[in-house]
Protein backbone atom coordinates (compact mmCIF):
# COMPACT_ATOMS: atom_id res chain seq x y z
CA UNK A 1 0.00 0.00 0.00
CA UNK A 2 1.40 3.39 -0.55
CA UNK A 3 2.18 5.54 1.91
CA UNK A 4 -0.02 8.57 1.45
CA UNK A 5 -3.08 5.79 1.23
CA UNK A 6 -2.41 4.07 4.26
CA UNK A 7 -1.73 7.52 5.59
CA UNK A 8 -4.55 8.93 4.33
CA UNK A 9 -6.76 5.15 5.61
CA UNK A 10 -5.18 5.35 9.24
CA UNK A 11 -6.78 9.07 9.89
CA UNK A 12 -9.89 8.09 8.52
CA UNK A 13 -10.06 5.36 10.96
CA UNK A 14 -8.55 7.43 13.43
CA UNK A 15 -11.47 9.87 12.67
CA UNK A 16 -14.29 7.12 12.64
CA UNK A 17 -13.26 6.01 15.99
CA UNK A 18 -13.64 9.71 17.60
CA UNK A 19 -17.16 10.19 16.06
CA UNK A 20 -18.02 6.07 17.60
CA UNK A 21 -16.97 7.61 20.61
CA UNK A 22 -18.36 10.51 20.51
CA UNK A 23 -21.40 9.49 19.76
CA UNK A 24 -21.59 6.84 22.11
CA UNK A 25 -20.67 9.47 25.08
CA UNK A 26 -22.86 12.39 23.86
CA UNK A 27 -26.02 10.93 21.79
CA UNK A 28 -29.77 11.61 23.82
CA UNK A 29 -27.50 13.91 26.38
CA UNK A 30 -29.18 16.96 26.96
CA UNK A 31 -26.51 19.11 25.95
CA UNK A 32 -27.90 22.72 28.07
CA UNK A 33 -27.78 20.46 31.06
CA UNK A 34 -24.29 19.25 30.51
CA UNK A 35 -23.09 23.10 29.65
CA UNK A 36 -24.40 24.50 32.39
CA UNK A 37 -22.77 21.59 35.11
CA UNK A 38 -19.36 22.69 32.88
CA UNK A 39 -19.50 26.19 33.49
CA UNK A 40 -20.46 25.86 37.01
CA UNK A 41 -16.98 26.46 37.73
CA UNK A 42 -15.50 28.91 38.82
CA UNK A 43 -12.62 30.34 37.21
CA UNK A 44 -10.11 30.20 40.30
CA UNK A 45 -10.55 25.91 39.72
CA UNK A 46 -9.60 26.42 35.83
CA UNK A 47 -6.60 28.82 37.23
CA UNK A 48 -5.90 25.73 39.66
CA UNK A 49 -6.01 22.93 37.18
CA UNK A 50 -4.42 24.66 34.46
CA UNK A 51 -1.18 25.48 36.80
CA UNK A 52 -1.26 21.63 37.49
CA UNK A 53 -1.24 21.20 34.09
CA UNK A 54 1.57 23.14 33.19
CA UNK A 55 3.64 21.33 36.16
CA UNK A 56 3.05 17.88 34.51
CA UNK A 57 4.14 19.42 31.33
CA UNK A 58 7.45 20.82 32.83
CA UNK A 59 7.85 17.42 34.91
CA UNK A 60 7.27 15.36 31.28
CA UNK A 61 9.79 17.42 29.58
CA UNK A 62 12.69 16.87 32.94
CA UNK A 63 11.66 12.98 32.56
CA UNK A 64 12.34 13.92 28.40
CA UNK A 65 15.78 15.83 29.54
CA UNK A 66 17.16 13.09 31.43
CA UNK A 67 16.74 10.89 28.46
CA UNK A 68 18.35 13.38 25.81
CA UNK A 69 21.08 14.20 28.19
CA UNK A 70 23.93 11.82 26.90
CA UNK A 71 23.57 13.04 22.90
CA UNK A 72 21.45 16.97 23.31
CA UNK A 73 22.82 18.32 26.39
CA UNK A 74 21.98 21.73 24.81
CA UNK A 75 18.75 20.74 25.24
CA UNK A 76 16.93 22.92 28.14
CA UNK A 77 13.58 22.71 30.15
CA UNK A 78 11.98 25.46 27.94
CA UNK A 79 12.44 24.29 24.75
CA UNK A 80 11.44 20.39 25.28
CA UNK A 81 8.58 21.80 27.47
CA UNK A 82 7.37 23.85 24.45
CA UNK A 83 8.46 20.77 22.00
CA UNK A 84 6.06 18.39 24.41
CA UNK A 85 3.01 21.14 24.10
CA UNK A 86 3.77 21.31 19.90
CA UNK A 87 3.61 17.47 20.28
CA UNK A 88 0.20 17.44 22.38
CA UNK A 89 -1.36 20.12 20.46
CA UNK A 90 -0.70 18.34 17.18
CA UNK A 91 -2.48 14.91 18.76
CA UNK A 92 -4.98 16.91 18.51
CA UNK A 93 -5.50 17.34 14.37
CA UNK A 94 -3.47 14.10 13.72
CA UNK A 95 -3.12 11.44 16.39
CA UNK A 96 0.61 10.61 17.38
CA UNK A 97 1.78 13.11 15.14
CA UNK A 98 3.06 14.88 17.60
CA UNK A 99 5.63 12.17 18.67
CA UNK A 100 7.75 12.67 15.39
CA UNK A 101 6.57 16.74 15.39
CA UNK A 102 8.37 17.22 19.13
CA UNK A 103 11.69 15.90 17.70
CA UNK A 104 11.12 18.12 14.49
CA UNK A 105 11.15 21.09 17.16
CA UNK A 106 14.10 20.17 19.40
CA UNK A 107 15.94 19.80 15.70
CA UNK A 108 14.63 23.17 14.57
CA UNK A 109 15.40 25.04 17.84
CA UNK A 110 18.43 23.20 19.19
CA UNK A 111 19.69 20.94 16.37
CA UNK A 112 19.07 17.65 17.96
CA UNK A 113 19.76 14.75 15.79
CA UNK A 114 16.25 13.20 15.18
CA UNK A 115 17.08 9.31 14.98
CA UNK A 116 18.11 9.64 19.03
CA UNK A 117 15.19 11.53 19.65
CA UNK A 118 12.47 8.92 18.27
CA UNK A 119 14.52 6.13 20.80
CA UNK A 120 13.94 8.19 23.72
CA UNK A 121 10.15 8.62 22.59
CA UNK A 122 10.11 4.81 22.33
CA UNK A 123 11.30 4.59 26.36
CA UNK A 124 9.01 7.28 27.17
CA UNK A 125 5.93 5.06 26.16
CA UNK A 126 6.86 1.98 27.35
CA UNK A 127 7.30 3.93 30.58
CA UNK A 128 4.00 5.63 30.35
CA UNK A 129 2.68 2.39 30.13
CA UNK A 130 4.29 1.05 32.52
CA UNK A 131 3.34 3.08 34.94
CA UNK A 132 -0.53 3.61 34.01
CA UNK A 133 -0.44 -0.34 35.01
CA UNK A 134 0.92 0.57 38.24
CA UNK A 135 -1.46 2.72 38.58
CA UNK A 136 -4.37 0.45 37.71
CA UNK A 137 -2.72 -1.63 40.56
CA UNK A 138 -3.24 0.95 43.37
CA UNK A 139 -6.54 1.37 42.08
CA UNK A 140 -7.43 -2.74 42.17
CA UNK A 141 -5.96 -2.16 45.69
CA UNK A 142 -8.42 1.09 46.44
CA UNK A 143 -11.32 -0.49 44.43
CA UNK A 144 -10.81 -3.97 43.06
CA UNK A 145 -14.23 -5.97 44.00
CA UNK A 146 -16.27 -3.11 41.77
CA UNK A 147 -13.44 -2.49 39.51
CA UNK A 148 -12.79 -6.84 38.76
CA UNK A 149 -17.32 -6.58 38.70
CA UNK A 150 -17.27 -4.30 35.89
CA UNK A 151 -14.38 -4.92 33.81
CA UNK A 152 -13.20 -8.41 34.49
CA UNK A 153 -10.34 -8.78 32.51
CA UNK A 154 -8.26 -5.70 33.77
CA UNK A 155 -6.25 -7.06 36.11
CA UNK A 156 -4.99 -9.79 34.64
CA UNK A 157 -4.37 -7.98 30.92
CA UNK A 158 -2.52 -5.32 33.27
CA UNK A 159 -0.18 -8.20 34.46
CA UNK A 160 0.61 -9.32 31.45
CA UNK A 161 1.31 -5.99 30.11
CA UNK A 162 3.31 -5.28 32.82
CA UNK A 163 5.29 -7.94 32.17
CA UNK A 164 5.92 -7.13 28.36
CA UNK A 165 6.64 -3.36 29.66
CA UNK A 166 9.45 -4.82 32.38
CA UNK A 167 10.83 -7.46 29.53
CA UNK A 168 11.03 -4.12 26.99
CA UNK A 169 12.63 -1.87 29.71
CA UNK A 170 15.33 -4.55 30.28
CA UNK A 171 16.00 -5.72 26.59
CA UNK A 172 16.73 -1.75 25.52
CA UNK A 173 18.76 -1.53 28.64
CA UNK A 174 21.32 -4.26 27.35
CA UNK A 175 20.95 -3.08 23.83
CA UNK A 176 22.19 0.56 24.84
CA UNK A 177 25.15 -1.35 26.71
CA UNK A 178 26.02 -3.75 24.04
CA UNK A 179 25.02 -1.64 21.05
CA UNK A 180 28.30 -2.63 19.04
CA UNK A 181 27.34 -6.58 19.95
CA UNK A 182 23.40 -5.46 18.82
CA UNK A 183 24.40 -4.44 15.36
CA UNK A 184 26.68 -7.08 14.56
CA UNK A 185 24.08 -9.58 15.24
CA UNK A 186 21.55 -7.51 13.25
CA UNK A 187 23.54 -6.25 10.74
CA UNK A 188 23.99 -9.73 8.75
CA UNK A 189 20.34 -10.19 9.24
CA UNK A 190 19.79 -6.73 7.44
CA UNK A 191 21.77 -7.25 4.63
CA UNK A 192 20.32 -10.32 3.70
CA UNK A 193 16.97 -9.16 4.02
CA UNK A 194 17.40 -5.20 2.54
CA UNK A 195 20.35 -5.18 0.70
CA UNK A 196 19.75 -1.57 -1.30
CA UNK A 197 19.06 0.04 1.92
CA UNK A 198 21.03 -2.08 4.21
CA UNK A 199 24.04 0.40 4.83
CA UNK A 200 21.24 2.97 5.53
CA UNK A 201 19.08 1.13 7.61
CA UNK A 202 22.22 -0.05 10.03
CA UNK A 203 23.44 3.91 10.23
CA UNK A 204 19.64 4.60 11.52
CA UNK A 205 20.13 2.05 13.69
CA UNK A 206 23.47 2.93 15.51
CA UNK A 207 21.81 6.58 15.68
CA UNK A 208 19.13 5.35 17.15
CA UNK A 209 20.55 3.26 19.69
CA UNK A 210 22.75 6.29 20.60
CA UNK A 211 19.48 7.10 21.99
CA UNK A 212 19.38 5.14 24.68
CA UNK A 213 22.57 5.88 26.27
CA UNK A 214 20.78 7.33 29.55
CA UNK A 215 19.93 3.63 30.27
CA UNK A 216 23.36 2.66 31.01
CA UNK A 217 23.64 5.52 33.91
CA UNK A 218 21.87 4.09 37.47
CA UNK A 219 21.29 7.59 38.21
CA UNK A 220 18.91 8.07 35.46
CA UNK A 221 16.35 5.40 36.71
CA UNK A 222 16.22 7.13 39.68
CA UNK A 223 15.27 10.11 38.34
CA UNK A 224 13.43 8.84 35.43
CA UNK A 225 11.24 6.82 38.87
CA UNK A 226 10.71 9.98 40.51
CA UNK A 227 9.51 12.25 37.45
CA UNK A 228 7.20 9.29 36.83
CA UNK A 229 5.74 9.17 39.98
CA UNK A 230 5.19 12.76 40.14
CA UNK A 231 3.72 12.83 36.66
CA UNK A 232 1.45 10.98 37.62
CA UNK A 233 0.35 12.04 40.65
CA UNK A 234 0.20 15.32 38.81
CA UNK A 235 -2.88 13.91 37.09
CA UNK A 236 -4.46 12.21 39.69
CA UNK A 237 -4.21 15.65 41.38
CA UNK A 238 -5.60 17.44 38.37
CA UNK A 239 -8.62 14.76 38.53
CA UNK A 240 -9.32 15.61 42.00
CA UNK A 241 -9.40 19.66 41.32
CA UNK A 242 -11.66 18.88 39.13
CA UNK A 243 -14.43 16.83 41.61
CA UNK A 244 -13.77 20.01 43.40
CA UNK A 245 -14.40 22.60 41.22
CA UNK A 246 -17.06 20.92 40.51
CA UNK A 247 -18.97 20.03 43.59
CA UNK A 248 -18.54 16.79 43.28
CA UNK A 249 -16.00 15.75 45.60
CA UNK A 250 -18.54 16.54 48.41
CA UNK A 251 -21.76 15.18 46.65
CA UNK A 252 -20.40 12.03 46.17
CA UNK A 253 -17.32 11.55 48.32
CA UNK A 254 -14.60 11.93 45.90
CA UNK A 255 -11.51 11.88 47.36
CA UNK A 256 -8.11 11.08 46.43
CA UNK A 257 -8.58 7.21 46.17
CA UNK A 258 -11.45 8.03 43.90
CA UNK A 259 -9.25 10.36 41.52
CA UNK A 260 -6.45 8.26 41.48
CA UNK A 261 -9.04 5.32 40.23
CA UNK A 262 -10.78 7.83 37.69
CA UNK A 263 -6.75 8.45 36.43
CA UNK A 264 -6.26 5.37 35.89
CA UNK A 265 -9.20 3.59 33.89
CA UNK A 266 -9.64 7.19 31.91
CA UNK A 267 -5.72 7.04 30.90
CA UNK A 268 -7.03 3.67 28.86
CA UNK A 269 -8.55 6.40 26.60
CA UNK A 270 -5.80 8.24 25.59
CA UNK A 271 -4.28 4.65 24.22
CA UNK A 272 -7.33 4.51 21.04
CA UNK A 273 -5.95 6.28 18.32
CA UNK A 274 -8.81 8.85 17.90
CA UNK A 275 -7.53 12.81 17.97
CA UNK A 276 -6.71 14.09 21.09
CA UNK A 277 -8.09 11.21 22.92
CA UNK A 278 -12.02 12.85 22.19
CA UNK A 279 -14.62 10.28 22.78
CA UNK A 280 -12.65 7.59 23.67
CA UNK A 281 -11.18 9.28 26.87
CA UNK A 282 -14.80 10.47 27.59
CA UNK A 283 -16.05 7.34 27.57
CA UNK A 284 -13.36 5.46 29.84
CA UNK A 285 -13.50 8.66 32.25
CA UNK A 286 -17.52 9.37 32.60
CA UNK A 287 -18.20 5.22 32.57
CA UNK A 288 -16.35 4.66 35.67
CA UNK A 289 -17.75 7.63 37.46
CA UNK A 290 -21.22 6.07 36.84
CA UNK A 291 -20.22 2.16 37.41
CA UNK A 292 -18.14 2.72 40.81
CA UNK A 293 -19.34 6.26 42.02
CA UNK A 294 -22.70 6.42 41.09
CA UNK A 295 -22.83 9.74 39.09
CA UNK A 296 -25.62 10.40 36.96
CA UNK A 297 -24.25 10.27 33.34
CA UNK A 298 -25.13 13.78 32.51
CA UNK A 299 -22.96 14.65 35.32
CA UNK A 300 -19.97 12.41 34.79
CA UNK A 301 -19.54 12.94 31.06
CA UNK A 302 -19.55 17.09 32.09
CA UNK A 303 -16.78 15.88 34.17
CA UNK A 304 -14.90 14.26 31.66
CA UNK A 305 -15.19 16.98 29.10
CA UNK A 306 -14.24 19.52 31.50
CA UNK A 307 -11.28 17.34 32.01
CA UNK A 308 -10.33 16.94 28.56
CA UNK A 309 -11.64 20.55 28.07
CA UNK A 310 -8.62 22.33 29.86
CA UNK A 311 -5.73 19.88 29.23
CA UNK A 312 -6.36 20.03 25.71
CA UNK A 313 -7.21 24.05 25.23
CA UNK A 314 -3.70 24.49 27.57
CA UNK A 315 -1.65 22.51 25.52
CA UNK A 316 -3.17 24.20 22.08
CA UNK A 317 -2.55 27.90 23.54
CA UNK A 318 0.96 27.40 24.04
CA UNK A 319 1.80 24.53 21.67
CA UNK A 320 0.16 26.54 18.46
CA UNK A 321 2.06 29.53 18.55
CA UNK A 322 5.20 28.05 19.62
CA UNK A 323 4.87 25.46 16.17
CA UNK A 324 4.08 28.57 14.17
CA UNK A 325 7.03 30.80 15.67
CA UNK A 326 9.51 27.78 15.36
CA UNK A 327 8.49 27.04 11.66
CA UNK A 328 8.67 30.81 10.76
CA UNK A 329 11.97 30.92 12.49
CA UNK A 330 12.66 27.73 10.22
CA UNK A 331 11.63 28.97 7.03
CA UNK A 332 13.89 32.22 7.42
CA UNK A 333 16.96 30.10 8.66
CA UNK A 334 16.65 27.94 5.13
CA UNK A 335 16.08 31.09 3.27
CA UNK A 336 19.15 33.09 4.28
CA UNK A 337 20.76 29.88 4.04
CA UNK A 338 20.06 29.24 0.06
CA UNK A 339 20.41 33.26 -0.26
């Protein structure tokens, strides 16, 4: 299949899954009902969740930092905090563009080699998912007779994902230490199998191992464990502003055990494919508040889009402008250049 077909084919399923979702979350709401329980808050909650917001974009991009360290040490908090918001606000027109978009940026801005870049993005997801099954652990341990009621197979598909995640971790680990060992057992393999693009394909390689140099310092999974932790705590937290702002941490308990369970299932969500994680992470926030919590639906899906509301209008109104400055800035560097 060519490429701008199967392009073109991927965003149309990408698209077709959002309106599912959407539909499924919004169809017979009443839609005055559900704008009035969103506005109901007041704007000192948005200032509150949006600053959490922003500090689990700056903790993200230190987590990022520590893994560019070894090959972009020119690389500060600013600019991958800025390349992190281009990469979230592009999710939003063109799901996981963004992950190939934030290296464009840090190669724009700070010259970055890209091939190093995409390795690190690789760790960064199988540590995302890592942890969102830790997670999903403390919240079997806060909730697991409802949660194992209404979705049976979570627990154990979070075990065995775990395990893949742990097996992943470890096999990139000794790949970054015996990367000259890695490619000559590869590179015959390569040849056989490519050989016009062979001496290309094994350059992209070495690059891209480069890219996992962090994983060979001890210090890094210390840090790379603590950024985690507080990144997501930073969303449990921004979960729980929101039951406040709301008025719903009071009507119906919601506390920090209930957040961090809410975090958890909802984060499922952002793993469909659909733009910006619309309908699919309404659905796998607002269906949990009504299974476990007993919120009426109209209530628990103004939740969720609140939710998804800020993150997302946060990460456009500084991701935007910072694309279009950077690719101005871009275009004028390559025209002086030819000039």
């Amino acid at each position: 299949m060519k490429k701008p077909l199967k392009t073109l084919l991927q965003y149309a399923v990408s698209l077709g899954l959002m309106s599912f979702f959407l539909y499924w979350a919004f169809a017979d709401q009443d839609l005055s009902q559900l704008w009035k329980s969103i506005t109901g808050i007041s704007l000192l909650w948005v200032g509150l969740i949006t600053l959490i917001t922003l500090g689990t974009l700056v903790v993200r991009a230190w987590r990022w930092n520590v893994l560019l360290r070894p090959f972009a040490p020119q690389v500060g908090l600013v600019d991958s905090s800025l390349a992190l918001a281009i990469c979230y606000a592009s999710n939003v027109a063109i799901p996981r563009s963004g992950e190939v978009l934030r290296t464009v940026s840090l190669k724009w801005t700070r010259q970055a080699p890209i091939s190093p870049m995409l390795a690190t993005v690789v760790v960064e997801r199988i540590i995302d998912l890592f942890m969102l099954i830790v997670f999903i652990g403390l919240a079997l341990l806060v909730q697991r007779g409802p949660i194992n009621e209404a979705y049976p197979s979570l627990e154990v598909a979070s075990l065995a994902v775990m395990g893949l995640c742990v097996v992943a971790l470890i096999g990139l680990g000794i790949i970054s230490i015996y990367r000259d060992r890695a490619l000559a057992v590869l590179s015959p393999w390569i040849e056989r199998l490519f050989p016009p693009l062979a001496e290309r394909i094994i350059d992209l390689l070495h690059t891209f191992i480069t890219g996992l140099e962090s994983l060979q310092n001890p210090l890094a999974y210390a840090q790379l464990a603590l950024s985690s932790l507080l990144l997501n705590t930073g969303y449990v937290l921004i979960i729980y502003a929101t039951f406040g702002g709301m008025g719903l941490a009071e009507a119906f308990q919601l506390g920090l055990p209930a957040s961090l369970v809410i975090m958890a299932i909802s984060s499922l969500g952002v793993i469909v494919p659909t733009p910006g994680g619309m309908g699919s992470y309404h659905i796998a926030f607002a269906l949990p508040l009504q299974q476990l919590y007993h919120l009426p639906e109209t209530q628990a899906l103004a939740c969720a889009t609140l939710a998804h509301a800020l993150a997302t209008l946060t990460y456009i109104a500084i991701g935007a402008p910072a694309l279009l400055y950077q690719w101005l800035q871009q275009r004028r560097t390559s025209g002086a250049v030819e000039c």
